[in-house]
Protein backbone atom coordinates (compact mmCIF):
# COMPACT_ATOMS: atom_id res chain seq x y z
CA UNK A 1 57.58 141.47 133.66
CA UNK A 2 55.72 140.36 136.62
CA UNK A 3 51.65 139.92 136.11
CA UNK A 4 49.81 138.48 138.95
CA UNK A 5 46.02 137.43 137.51
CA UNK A 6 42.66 136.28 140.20
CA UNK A 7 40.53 133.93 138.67
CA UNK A 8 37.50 132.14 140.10
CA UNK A 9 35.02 135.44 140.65
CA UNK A 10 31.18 135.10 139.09
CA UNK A 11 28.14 135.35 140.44
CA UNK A 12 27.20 133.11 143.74
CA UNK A 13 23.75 132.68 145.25
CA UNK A 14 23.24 134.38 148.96
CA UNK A 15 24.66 132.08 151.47
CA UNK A 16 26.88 130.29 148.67
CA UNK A 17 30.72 129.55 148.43
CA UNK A 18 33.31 131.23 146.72
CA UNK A 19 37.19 130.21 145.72
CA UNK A 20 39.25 132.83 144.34
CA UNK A 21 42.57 132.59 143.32
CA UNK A 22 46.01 134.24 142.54
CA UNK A 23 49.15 133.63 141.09
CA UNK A 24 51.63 135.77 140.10
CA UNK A 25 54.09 134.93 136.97
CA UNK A 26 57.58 136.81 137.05
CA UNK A 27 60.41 136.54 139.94
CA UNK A 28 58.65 138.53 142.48
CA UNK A 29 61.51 137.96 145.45
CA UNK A 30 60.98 136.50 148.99
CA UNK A 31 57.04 136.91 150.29
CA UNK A 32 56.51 138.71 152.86
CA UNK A 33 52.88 139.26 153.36
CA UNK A 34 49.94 138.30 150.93
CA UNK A 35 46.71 139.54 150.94
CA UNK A 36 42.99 140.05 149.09
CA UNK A 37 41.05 143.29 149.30
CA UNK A 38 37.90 144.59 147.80
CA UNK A 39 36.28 147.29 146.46
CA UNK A 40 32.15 147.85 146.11
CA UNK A 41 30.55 150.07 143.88
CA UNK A 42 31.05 153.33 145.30
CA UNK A 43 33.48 152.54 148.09
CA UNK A 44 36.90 152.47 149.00
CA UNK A 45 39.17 149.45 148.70
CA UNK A 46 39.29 147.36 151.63
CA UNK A 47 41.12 145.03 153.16
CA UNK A 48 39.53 141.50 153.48
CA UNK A 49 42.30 139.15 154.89
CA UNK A 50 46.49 139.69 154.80
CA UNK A 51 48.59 137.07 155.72
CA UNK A 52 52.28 137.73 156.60
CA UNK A 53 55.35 135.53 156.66
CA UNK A 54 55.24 135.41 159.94
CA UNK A 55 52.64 136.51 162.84
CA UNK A 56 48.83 136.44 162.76
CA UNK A 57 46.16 137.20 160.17
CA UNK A 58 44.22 140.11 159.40
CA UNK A 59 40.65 139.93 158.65
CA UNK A 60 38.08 142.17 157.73
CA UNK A 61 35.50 141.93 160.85
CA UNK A 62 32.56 141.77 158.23
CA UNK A 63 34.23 138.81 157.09
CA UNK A 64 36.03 137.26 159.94
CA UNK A 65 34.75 133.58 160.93
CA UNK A 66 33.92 132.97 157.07
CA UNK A 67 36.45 133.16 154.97
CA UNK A 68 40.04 131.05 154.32
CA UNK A 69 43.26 132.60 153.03
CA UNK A 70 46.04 130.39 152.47
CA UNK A 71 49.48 129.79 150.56
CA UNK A 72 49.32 127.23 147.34
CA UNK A 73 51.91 124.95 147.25
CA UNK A 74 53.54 126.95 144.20
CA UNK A 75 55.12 129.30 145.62
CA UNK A 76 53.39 132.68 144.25
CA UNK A 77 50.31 131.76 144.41
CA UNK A 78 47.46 132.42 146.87
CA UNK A 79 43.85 131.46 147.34
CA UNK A 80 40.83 132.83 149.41
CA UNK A 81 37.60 130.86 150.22
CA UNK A 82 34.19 132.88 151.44
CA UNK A 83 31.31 130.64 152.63
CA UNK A 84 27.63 132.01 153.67
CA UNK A 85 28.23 135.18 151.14
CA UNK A 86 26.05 137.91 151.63
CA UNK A 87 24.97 140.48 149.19
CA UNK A 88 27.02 143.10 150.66
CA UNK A 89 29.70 140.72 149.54
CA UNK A 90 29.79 142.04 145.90
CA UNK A 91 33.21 143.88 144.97
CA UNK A 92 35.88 143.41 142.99
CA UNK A 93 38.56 141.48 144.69
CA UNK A 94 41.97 141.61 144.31
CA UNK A 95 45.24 139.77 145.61
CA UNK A 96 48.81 141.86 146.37
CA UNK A 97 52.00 140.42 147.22
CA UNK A 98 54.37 142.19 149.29
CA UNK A 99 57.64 141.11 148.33
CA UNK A 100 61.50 141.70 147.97
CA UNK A 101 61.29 143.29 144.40
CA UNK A 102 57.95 145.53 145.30
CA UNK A 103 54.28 144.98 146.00
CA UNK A 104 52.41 143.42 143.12
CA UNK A 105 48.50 143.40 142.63
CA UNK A 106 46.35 142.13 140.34
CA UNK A 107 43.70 143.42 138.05
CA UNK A 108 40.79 142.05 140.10
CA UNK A 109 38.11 139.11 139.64
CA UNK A 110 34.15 140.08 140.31
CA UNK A 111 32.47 138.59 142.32
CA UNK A 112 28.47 139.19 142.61
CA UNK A 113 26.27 137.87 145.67
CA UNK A 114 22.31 137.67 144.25
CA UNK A 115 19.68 137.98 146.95
């Protein structure tokens, strides 16, 4: 059974750094795209960054010009990195893999920007 797990959410300090991560456990089949979205209190899930195979990256314009997603050098796993954080920051984030055998999230990490 495939379970893919974020880890590295908490609360960070206004203007602060962040590293999440992701790995999923559990043949998921060949990668095609991976990605992190998030959802606020309130809100809709969004889309933060998606990287595919091949091609460009996606990113969130609130978030574009701070933030890092990139491959680990296991093969399912993924990582995202936020600098300056802002309040409006706060969500729950989760990763998703977009493979072969299906597309595979996670249960979310928190993360919490203080003011």
């Amino acid at each position: 059974q495939v379970q893919v797990v974020e880890s590295g959410g908490g609360l960070v300090q206004d203007g602060g750094f962040l590293r999440l991560s992701c790995a999923a456990s559990g043949y998921i089949g060949g990668i095609s795209a991976v990605g992190w979205y998030r959802q606020a209190p309130d809100k809709q899930r969004e889309l933060v960054a998606r990287r595919p195979g091949n091609g460009s990256i996606d990113y969130a314009d609130s978030v574009k010009g701070r933030l890092t997603i990139s491959r680990g050098s296991a093969w399912q796993t993924v990582y995202l990195e936020v600098n300056s954080l802002k309040p409006d920051d706060t969500a729950v984030y989760y990763c998703t893999f977009a493979a072969s055998r299906g597309t595979y999230w996670g249960q979310g990490t928190q993360v919490a920007v203080s003011s």
